[in-house]
Protein backbone atom coordinates (compact mmCIF):
# COMPACT_ATOMS: atom_id res chain seq x y z
CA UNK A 1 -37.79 403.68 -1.25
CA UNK A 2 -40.11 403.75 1.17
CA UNK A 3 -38.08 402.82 4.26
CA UNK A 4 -39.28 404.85 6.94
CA UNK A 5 -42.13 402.33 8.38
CA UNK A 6 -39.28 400.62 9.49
CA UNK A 7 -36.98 402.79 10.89
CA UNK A 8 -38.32 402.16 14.60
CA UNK A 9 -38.83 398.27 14.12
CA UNK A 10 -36.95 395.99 16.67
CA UNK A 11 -35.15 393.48 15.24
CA UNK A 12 -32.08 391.09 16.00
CA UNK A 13 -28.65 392.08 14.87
CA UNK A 14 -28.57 388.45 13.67
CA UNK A 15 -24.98 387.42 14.74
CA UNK A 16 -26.75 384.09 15.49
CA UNK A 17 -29.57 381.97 14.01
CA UNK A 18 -31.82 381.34 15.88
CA UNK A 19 -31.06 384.62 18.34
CA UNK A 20 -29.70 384.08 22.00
CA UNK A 21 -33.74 384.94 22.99
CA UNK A 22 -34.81 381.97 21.61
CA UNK A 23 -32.06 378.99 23.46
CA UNK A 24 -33.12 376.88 26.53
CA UNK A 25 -32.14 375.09 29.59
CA UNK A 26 -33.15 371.49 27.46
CA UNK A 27 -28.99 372.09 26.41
CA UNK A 28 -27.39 371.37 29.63
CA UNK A 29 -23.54 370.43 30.49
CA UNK A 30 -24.24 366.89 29.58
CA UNK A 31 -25.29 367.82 26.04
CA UNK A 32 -22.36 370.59 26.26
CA UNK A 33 -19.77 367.98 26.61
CA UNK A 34 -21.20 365.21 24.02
CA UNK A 35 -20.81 367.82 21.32
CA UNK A 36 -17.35 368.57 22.59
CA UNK A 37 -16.31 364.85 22.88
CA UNK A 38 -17.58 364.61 18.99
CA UNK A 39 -15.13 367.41 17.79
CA UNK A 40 -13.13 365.57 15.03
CA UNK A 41 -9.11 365.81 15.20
CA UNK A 42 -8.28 369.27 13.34
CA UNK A 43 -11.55 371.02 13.62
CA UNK A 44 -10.85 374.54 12.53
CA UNK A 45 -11.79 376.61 15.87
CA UNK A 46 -11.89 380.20 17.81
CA UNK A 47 -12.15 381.03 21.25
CA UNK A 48 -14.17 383.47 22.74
CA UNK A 49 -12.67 384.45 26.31
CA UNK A 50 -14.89 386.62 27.90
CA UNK A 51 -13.88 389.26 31.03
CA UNK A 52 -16.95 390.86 32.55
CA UNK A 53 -15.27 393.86 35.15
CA UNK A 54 -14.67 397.33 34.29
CA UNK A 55 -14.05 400.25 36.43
CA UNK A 56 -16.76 402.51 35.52
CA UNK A 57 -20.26 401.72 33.52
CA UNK A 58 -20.82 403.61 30.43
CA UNK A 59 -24.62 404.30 30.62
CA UNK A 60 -25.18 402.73 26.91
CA UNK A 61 -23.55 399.86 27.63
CA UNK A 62 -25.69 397.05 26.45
CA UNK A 63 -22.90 394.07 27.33
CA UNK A 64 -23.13 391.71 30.33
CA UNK A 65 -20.23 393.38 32.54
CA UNK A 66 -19.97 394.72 36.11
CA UNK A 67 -18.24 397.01 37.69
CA UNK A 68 -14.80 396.27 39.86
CA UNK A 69 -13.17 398.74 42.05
CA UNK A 70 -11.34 396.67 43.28
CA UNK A 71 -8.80 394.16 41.93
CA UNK A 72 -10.48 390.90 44.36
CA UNK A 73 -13.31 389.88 42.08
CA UNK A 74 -11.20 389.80 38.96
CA UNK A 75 -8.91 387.09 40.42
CA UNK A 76 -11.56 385.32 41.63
CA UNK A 77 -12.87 385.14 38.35
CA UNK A 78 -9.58 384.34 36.58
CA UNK A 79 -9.61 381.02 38.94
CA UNK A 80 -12.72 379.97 37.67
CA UNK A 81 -11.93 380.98 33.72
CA UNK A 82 -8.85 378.91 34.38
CA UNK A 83 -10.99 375.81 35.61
CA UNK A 84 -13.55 376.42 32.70
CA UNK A 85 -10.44 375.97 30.34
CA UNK A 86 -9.43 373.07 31.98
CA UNK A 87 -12.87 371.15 31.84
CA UNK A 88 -12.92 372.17 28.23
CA UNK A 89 -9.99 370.99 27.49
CA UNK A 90 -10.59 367.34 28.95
CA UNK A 91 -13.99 366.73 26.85
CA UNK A 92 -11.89 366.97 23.88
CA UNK A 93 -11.21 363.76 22.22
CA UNK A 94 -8.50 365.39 19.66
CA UNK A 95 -6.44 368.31 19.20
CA UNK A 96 -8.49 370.83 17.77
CA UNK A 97 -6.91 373.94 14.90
CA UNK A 98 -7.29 376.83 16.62
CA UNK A 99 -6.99 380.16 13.83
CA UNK A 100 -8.86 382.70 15.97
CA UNK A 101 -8.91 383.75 20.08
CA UNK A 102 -10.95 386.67 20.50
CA UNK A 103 -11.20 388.64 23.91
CA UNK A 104 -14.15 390.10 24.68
CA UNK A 105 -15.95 392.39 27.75
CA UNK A 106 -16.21 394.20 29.77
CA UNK A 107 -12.66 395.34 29.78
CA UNK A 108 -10.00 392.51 28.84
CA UNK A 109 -7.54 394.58 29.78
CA UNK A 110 -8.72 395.13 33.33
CA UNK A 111 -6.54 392.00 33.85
CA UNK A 112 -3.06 392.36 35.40
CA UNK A 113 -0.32 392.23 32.54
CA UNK A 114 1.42 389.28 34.16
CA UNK A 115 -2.25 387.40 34.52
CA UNK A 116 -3.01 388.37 30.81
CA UNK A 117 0.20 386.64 29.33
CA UNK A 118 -0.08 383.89 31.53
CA UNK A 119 -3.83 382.92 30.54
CA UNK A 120 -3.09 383.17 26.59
CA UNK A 121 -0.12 380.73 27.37
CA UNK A 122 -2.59 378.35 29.31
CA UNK A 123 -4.90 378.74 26.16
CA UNK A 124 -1.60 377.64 23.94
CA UNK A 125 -0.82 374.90 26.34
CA UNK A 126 -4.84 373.28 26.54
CA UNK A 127 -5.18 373.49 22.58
CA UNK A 128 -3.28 374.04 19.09
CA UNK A 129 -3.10 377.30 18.90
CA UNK A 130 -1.68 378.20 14.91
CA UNK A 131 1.24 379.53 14.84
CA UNK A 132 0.03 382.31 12.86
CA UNK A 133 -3.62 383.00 14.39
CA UNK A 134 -5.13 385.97 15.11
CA UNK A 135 -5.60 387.19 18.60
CA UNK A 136 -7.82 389.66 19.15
CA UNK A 137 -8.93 392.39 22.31
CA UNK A 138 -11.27 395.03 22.85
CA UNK A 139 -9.76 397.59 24.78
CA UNK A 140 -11.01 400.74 26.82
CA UNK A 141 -8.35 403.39 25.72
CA UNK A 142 -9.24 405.44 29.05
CA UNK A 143 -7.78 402.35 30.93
CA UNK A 144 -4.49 400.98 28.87
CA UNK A 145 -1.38 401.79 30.31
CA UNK A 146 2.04 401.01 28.76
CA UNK A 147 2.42 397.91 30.61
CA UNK A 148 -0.45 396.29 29.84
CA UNK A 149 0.45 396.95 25.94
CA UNK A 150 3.91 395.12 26.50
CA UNK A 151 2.05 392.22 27.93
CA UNK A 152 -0.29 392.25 25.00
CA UNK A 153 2.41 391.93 22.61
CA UNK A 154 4.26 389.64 24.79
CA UNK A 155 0.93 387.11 24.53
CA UNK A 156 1.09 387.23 20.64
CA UNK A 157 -1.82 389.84 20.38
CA UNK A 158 -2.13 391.13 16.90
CA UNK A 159 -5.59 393.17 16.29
CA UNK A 160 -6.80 395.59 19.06
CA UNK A 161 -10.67 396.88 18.66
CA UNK A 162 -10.72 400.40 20.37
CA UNK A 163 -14.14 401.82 21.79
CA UNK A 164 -14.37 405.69 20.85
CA UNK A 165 -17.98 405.94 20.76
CA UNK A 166 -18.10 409.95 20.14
CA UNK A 167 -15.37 412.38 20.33
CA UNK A 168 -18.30 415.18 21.53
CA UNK A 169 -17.82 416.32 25.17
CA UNK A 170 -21.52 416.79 25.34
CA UNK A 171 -22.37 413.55 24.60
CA UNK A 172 -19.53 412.06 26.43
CA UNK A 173 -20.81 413.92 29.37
CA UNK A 174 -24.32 412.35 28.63
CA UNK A 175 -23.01 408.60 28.47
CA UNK A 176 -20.29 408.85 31.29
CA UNK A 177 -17.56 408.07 29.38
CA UNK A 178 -14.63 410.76 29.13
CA UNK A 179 -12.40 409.93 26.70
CA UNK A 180 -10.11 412.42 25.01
CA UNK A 181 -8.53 412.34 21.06
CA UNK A 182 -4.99 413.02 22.42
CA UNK A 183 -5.60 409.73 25.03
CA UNK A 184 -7.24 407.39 22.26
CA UNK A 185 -4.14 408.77 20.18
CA UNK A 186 -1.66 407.89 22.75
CA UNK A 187 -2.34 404.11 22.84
CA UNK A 188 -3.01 403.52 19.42
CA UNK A 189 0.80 405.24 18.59
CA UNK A 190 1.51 402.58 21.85
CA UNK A 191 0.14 399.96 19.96
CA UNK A 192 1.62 400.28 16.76
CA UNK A 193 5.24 400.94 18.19
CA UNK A 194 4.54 397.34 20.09
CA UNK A 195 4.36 395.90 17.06
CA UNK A 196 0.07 395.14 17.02
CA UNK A 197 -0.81 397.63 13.75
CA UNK A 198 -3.93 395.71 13.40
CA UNK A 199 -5.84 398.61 15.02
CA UNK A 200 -9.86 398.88 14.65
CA UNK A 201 -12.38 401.90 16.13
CA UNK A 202 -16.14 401.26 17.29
CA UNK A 203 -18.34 404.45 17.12
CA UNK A 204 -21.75 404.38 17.84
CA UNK A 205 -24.74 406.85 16.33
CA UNK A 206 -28.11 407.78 18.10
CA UNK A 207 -26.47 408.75 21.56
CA UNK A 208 -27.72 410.80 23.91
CA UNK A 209 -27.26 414.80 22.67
CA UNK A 210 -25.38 413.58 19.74
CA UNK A 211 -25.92 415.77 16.55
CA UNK A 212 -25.58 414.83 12.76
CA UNK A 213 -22.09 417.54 13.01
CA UNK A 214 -20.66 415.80 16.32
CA UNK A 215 -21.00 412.32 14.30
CA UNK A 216 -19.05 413.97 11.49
CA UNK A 217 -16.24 415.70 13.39
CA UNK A 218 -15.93 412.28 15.62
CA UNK A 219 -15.10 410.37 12.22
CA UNK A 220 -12.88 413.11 11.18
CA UNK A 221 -11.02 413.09 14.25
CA UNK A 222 -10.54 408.89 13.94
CA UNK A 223 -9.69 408.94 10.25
CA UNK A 224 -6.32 411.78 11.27
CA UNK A 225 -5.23 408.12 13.67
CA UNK A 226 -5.59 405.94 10.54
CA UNK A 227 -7.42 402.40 12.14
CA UNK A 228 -7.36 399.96 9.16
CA UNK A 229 -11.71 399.28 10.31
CA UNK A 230 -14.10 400.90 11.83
CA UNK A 231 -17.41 399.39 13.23
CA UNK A 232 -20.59 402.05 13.37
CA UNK A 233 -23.48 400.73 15.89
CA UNK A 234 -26.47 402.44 16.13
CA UNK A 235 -27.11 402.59 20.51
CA UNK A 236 -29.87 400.15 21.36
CA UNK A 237 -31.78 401.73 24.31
CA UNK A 238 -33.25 399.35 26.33
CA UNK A 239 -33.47 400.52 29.56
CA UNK A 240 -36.22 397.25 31.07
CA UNK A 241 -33.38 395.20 30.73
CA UNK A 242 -29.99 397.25 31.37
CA UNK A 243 -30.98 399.28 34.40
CA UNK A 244 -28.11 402.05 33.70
CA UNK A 245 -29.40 403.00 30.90
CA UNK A 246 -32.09 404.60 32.73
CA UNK A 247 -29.53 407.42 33.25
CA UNK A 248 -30.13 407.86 29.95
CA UNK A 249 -33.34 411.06 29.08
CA UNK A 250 -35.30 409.99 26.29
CA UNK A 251 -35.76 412.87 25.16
CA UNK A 252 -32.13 413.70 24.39
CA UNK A 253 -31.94 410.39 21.86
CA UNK A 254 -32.15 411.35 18.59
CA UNK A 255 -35.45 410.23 16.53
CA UNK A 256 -35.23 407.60 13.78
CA UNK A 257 -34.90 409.91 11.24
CA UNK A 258 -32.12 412.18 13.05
CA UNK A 259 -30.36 408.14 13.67
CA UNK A 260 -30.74 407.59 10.08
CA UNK A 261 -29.05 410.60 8.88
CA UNK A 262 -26.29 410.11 11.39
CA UNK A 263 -25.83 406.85 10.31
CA UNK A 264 -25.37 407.25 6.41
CA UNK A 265 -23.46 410.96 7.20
CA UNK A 266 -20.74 408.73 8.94
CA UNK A 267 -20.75 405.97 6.26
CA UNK A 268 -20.39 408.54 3.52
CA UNK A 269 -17.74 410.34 5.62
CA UNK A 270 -15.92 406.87 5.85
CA UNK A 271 -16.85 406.28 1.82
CA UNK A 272 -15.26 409.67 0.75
CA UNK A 273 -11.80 408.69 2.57
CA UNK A 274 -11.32 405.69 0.66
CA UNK A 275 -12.66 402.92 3.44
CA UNK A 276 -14.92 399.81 1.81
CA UNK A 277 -18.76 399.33 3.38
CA UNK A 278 -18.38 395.79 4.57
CA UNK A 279 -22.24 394.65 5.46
CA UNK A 280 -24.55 396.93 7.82
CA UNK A 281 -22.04 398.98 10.10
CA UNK A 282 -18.33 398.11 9.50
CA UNK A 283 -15.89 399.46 7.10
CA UNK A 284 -12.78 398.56 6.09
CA UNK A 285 -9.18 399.78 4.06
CA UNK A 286 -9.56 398.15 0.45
CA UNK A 287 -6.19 395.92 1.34
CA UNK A 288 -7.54 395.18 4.57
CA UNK A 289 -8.40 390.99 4.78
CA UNK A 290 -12.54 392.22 5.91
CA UNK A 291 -12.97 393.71 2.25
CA UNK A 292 -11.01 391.16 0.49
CA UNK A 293 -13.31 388.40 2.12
CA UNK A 294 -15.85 390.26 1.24
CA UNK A 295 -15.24 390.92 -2.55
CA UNK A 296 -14.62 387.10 -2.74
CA UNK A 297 -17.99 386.10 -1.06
CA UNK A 298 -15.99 384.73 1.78
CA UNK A 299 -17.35 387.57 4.99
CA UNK A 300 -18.76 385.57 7.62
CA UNK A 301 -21.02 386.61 10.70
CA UNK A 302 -20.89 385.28 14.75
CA UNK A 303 -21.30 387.23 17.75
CA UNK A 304 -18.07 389.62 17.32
CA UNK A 305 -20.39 391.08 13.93
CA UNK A 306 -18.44 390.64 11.00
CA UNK A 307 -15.53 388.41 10.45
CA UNK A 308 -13.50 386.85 8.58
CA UNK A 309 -13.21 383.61 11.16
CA UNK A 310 -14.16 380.78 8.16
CA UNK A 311 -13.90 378.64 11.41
CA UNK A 312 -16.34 375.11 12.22
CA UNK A 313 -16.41 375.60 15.73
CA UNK A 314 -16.08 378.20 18.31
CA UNK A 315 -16.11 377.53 21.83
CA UNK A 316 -16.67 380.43 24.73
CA UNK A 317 -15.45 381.13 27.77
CA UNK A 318 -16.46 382.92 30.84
CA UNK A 319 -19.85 384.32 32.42
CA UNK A 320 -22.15 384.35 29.69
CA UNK A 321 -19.79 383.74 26.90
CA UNK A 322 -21.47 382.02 23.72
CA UNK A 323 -20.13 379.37 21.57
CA UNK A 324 -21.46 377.28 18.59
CA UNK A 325 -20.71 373.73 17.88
CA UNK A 326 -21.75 372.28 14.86
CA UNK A 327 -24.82 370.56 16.52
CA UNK A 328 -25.87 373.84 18.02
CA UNK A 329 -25.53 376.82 20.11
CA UNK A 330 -24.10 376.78 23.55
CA UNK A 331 -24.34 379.93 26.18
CA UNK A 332 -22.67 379.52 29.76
CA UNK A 333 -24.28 381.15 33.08
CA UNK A 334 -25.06 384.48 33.08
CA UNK A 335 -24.34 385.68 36.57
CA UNK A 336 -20.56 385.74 37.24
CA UNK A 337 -21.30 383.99 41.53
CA UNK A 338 -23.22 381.10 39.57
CA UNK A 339 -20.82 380.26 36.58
CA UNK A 340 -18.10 380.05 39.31
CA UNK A 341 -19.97 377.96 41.57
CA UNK A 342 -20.44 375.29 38.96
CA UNK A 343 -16.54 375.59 37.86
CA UNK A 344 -15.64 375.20 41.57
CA UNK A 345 -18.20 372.07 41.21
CA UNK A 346 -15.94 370.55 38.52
CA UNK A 347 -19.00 371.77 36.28
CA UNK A 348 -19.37 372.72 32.70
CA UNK A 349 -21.04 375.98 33.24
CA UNK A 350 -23.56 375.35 30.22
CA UNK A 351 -26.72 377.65 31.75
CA UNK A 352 -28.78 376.94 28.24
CA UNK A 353 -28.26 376.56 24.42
CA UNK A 354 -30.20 375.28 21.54
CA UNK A 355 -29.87 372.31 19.21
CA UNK A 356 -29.57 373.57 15.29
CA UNK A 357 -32.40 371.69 12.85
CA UNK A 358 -31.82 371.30 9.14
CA UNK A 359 -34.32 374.14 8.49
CA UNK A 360 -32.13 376.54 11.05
CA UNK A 361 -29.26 375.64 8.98
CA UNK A 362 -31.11 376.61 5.70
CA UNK A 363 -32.48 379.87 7.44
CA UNK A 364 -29.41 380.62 9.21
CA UNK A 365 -27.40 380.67 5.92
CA UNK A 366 -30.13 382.81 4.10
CA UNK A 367 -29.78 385.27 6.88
CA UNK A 368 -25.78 385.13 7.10
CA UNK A 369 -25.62 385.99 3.14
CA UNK A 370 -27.97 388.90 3.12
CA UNK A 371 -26.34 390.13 6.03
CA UNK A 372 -22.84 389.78 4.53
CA UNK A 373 -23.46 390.42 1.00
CA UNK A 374 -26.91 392.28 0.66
CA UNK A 375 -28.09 389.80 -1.48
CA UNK A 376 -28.51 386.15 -1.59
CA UNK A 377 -29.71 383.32 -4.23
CA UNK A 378 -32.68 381.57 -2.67
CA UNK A 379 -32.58 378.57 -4.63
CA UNK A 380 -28.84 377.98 -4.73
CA UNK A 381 -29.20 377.68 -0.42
CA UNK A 382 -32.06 375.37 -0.62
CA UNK A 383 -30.08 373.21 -2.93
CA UNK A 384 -27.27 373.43 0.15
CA UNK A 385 -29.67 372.02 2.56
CA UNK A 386 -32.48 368.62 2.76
CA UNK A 387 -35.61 371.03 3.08
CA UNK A 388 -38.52 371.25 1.78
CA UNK A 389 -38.55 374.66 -0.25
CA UNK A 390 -41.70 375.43 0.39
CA UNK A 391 -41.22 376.28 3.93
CA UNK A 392 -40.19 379.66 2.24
CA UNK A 393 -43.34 380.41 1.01
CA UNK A 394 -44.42 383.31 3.94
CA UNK A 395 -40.80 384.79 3.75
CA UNK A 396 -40.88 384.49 -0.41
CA UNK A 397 -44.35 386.78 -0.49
CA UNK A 398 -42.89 389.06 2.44
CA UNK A 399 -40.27 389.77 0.14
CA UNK A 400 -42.30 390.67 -2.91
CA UNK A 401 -43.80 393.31 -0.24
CA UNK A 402 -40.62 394.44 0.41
CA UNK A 403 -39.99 394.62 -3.18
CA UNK A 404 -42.68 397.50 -3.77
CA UNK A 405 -41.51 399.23 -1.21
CA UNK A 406 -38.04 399.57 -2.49
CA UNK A 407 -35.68 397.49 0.00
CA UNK A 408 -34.73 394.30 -2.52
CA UNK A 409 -34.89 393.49 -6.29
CA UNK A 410 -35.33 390.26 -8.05
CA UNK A 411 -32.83 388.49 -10.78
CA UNK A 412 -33.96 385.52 -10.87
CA UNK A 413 -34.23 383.58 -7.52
CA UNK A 414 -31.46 386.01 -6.42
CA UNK A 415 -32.70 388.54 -4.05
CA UNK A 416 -30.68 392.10 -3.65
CA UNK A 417 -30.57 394.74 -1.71
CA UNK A 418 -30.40 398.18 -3.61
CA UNK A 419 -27.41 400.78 -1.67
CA UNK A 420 -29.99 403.45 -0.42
CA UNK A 421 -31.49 399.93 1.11
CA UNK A 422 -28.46 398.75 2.97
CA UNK A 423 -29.18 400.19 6.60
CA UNK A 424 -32.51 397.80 6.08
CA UNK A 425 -30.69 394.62 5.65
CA UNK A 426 -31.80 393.64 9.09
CA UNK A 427 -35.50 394.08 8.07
CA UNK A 428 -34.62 392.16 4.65
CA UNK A 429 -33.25 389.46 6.73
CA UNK A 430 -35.95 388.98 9.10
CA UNK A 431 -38.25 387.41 6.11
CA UNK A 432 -36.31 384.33 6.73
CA UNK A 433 -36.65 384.23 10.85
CA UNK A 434 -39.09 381.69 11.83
CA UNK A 435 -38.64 382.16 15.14
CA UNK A 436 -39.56 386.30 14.98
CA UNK A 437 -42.87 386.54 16.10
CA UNK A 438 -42.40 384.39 19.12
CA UNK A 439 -41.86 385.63 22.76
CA UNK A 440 -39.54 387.27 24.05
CA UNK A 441 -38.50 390.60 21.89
CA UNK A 442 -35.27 391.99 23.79
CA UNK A 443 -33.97 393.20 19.77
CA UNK A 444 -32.89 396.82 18.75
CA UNK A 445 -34.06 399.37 16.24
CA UNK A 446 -33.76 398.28 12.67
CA UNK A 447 -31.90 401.41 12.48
């Protein structure tokens, strides 16, 4: 295979088709609340509630958060996430089915534990929350304290994503984020004894000062704490648009060969103690429901990465937050003083979006099943969609180039990604991007 050429190639993650790059301000809160208004009665949903404060900045960080000393901001903002929820709610026309409620930062748990419970019970009370739906957090194990964990269980939370990053001093020295095995042990036993044993890890390869053995010992210090998934990222180091990472010396990131062997070191690692590969970077216990979606063809992709959220609709909350209707793609304000000027204005903070075409719906669903099951037959998604075929043509000959070079096979109209290929998919993917080669390029390295 002759991967290499591409090892330093930016390219979306492609949680989203088209990319967040490519919506604009023609999708306004008027549009926003149309789409919400035509939400049929029993529309299978998630929410996305989205914090942006934490009390330090990790220098890799590439998420839209800020940094809160102090406790003022944060209720400030939980004001204005409880008036976004409101306005929400009152475009609705029905009561929507909602399976999923994901909370994302930042640091969710920055919240107080009393404010926590009482904003998933103002989610239950605005919509139809299942009884039995999944209710998800991303925590900072540096930051949880026993309280908060009550309150999490005490709001019905049942999966907790923990960032771990790297176990290495060095390179926790590198990325300002101390973070010890025996603390990162502590909360997950806290967890578990709470009653949430849904537990997930995120590491990340290609840090600053990070070495092919530090990868290896990190994993082997996670797998002795048992998560039931882990998710690997490679660090995207973009340092024109997250000024932090400017902390960051170039010269102590790894090259894109050094990334790739860290990379496929940590999945083997992960192979050998009997997790499943689910996609590009996540892995999974073979009873876990990520690899049993997957084995049935049923692993689906949105901004979290992969999920198993078979969901129509999924609405966001908060500075920045993203949702996706099924007319299109909806992001709110960026900047945390302007989304809670316009919630204060009795505003839909809709900053910008984009309205899906049938040929984004073709692409999109090319790109969701090579990302989800490294292959995908051509022909049996064009039959899915009322589009001309033969707007394939470019992406049909890029992928006979890509087929001499190693990264897909042919059976048929079935393309398929080969297992030393699968840290490509991304590349394999981006055949089926129309929107690629147009301005602006804020994407990652392939790998």
């Amino acid at each position: 295979m002759q991967a290499t050429p591409y090892r330093d190639e930016r390219l979306p993650r492609y949680t989203s088709y088209p990319t967040a790059p490519h919506f604009n301000a023609g999708i306004d809160a008027s549009c926003y609340s149309g789409w919400l208004k035509a939400l049929a009665a029993g529309t299978t949903t998630s929410l996305y509630v989205h914090v942006p404060f934490c009390r330090s900045m990790c220098w890799y960080c590439g998420c839209h958060t800020t940094v809160a000393l102090r406790n003022g901001p944060i209720v400030d903002y939980l004001a204005a996430l409880r008036g976004e929820i409101a306005l929400v709610a009152e475009q609705l026309s029905a009561p929507l089915d909602v399976r999923h409620i994901h909370f994302g930062g930042g640091t969710p748990t920055i919240l107080e534990p009393a404010d926590f419970v009482a904003l998933v019970a103002l989610l239950r009370q605005r919509f139809a929350v299942h009884p039995q739906a999944e209710i998800a957090v991303e925590i900072d194990p540096r930051r949880l304290e026993p309280v908060m964990t009550e309150a999490l269980a005490k709001a019905g939370v049942n999966r907790a994503s923990l960032g771990v990053q790297s176990f290495d001093p060095v390179v926790q020295k590198a990325i300002n984020r101390i973070q010890s095995v025996e603390q990162t042990a502590a909360v997950v036993t806290g967890l578990r004894a709470a009653g949430i044993g849904a537990v997930s890890f995120d590491l990340i390869y290609g840090l600053p000062k990070q070495t092919l053995q530090s990868c290896l010992d990190t994993v082997e210090q996670c797998l002795e704490l048992r998560p039931g998934r882990f998710s690997i990222f490679g660090y995207a180091h973009v340092p024109e648009f997250k000024k932090h990472q400017r902390r960051i010396a170039t010269a102590d990131l790894p090259d894109g060969e050094e990334r790739h062997e860290q990379a496929e070191a940590m999945a083997q690692s992960l192979s050998d103690a009997g997790y499943v590969r689910i996609g590009l970077d996540h892995f999974a216990r073979p009873d876990d429901p990520m690899a049993r979606a997957q084995s049935e063809g049923r692993l689906r992709r949105n901004f979290q990465g992969y999920t198993t959220d078979p969901c129509e609709a999924l609405i966001g909350f908060g500075a920045s937050a993203i949702g996706r209707l099924p007319q299109g793609y909806i992001q709110n304000e960026v900047v945390i003083g302007r989304y809670a000027e316009r919630i204060a204005d009795s505003a839909l903070p809709t900053a910008r979006g984009y309205r899906l075409t049938s040929e984004d719906r073709l692409r999109a669903e090319l790109i969701e099943r090579v990302m989800c099951d490294l292959a995908v037959d051509i022909d049996d998604v064009c039959a899915r969609h009322p589009v001309d075929a033969g707007i394939l043509a470019s992406s049909r000959r890029e992928l006979g180039q890509l087929a001499q070079e190693g990264l897909v096979s042919f059976d048929g109209s079935r393309v398929l990604l080969p297992e030393d290929a699968r840290l490509f998919v991304r590349k394999v993917a981006s055949v089926f991007d129309a929107h690629l080669d147009q301005p602006p390029r804020q994407y990652s390295r392939a790998v």
